[in-house]
C-alpha atoms as a PDB file:
ATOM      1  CA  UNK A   1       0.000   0.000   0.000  1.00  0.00           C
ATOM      2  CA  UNK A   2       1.246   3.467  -1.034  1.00  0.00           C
ATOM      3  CA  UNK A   3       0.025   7.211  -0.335  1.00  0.00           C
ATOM      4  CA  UNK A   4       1.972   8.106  -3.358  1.00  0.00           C
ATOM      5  CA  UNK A   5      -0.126   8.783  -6.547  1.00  0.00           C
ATOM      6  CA  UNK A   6       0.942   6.546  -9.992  1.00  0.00           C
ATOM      7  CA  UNK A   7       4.257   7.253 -11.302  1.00  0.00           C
ATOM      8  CA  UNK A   8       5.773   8.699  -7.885  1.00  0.00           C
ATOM      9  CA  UNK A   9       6.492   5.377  -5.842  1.00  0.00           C
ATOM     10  CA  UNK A  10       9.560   3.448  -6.810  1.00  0.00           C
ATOM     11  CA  UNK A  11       7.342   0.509  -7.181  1.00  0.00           C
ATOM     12  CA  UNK A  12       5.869   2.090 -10.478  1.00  0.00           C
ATOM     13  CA  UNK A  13       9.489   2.320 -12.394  1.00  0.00           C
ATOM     14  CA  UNK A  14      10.928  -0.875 -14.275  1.00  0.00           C
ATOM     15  CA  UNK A  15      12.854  -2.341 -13.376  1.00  0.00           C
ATOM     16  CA  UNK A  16      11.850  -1.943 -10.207  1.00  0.00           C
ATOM     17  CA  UNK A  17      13.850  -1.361  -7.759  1.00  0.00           C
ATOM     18  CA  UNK A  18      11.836  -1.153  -4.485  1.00  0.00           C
ATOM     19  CA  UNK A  19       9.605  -3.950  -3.221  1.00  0.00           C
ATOM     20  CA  UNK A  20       7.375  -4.721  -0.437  1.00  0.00           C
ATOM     21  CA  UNK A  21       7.851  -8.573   1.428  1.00  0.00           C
ATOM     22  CA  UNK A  22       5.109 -10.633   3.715  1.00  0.00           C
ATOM     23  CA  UNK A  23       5.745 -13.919   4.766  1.00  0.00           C
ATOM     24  CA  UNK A  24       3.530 -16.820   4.418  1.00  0.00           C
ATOM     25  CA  UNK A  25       3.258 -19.139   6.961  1.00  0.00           C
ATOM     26  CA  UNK A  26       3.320 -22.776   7.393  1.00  0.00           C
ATOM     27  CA  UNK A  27      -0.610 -22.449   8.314  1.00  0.00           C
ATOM     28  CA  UNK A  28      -1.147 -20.205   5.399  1.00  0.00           C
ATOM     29  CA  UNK A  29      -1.700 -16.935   6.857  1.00  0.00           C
ATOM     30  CA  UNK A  30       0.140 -14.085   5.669  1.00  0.00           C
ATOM     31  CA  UNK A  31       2.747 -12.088   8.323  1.00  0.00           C
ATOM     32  CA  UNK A  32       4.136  -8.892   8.589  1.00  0.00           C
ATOM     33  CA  UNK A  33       6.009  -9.771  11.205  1.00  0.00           C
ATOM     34  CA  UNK A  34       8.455  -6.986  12.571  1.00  0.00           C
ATOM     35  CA  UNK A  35      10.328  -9.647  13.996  1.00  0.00           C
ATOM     36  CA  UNK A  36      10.825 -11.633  10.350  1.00  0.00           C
ATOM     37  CA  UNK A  37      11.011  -8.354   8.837  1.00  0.00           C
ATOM     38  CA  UNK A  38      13.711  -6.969  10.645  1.00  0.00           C
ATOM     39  CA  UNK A  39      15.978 -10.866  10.027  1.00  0.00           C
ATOM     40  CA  UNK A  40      15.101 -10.682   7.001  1.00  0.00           C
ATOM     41  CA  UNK A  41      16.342  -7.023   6.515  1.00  0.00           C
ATOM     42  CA  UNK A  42      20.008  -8.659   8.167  1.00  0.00           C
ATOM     43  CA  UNK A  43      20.140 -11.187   5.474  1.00  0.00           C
ATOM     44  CA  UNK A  44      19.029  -8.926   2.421  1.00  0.00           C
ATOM     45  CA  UNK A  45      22.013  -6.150   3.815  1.00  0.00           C
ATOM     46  CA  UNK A  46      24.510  -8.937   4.562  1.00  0.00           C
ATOM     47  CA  UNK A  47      24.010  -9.815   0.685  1.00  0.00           C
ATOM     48  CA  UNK A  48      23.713  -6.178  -0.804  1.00  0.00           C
ATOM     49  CA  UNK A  49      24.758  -3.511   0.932  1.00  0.00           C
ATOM     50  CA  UNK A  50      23.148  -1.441  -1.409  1.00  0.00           C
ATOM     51  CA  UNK A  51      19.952  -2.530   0.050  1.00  0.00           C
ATOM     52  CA  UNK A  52      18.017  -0.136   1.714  1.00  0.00           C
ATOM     53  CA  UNK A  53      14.895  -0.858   4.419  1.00  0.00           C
ATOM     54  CA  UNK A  54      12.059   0.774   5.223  1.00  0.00           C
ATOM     55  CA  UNK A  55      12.635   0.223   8.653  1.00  0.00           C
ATOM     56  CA  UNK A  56      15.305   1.790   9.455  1.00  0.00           C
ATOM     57  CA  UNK A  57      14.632   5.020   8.148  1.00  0.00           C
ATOM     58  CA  UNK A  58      14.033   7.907  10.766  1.00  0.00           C
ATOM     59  CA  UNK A  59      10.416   8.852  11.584  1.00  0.00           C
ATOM     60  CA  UNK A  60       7.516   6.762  10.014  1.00  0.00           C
ATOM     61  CA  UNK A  61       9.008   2.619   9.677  1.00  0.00           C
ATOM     62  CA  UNK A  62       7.712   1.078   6.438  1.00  0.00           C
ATOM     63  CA  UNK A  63       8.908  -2.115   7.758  1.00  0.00           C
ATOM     64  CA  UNK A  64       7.793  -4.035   4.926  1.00  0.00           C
ATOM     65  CA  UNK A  65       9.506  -1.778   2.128  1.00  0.00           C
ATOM     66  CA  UNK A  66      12.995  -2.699   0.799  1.00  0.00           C
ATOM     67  CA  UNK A  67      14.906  -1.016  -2.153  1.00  0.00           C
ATOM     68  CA  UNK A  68      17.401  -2.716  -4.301  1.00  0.00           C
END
């Protein structure tokens, strides 16, 4: 979900290079976990550290939002 309107979010540009993550789990039901967010931010960094996540920027956390 974005506030932005089309053509401002990072989402809207190809390739794109922002995307949002949820986690489905072994029940089915979808997570946004802050806790599997935030591990899976570690790994995503470790690998790139280009990487940038949503939730550590200052102010409003978009824990979700990562961009590659």
């Amino acid at each position: 979900m974005t506030y932005k309107r089309g053509g401002e979010s990072k989402h809207n540009k190809l390739p794109t290079p922002a995307l949002d993550v949820a986690f489905i789990l072994p029940d089915g039901e979808v997570s946004w976990s802050g806790l599997l967010l935030s591990k899976f931010a570690r790994l995503m960094k470790a690998a790139d550290a280009r990487v940038r996540w949503g939730g550590d920027w200052p102010g409003f956390k978009d824990r979700p939002h990562f961009e590659v």
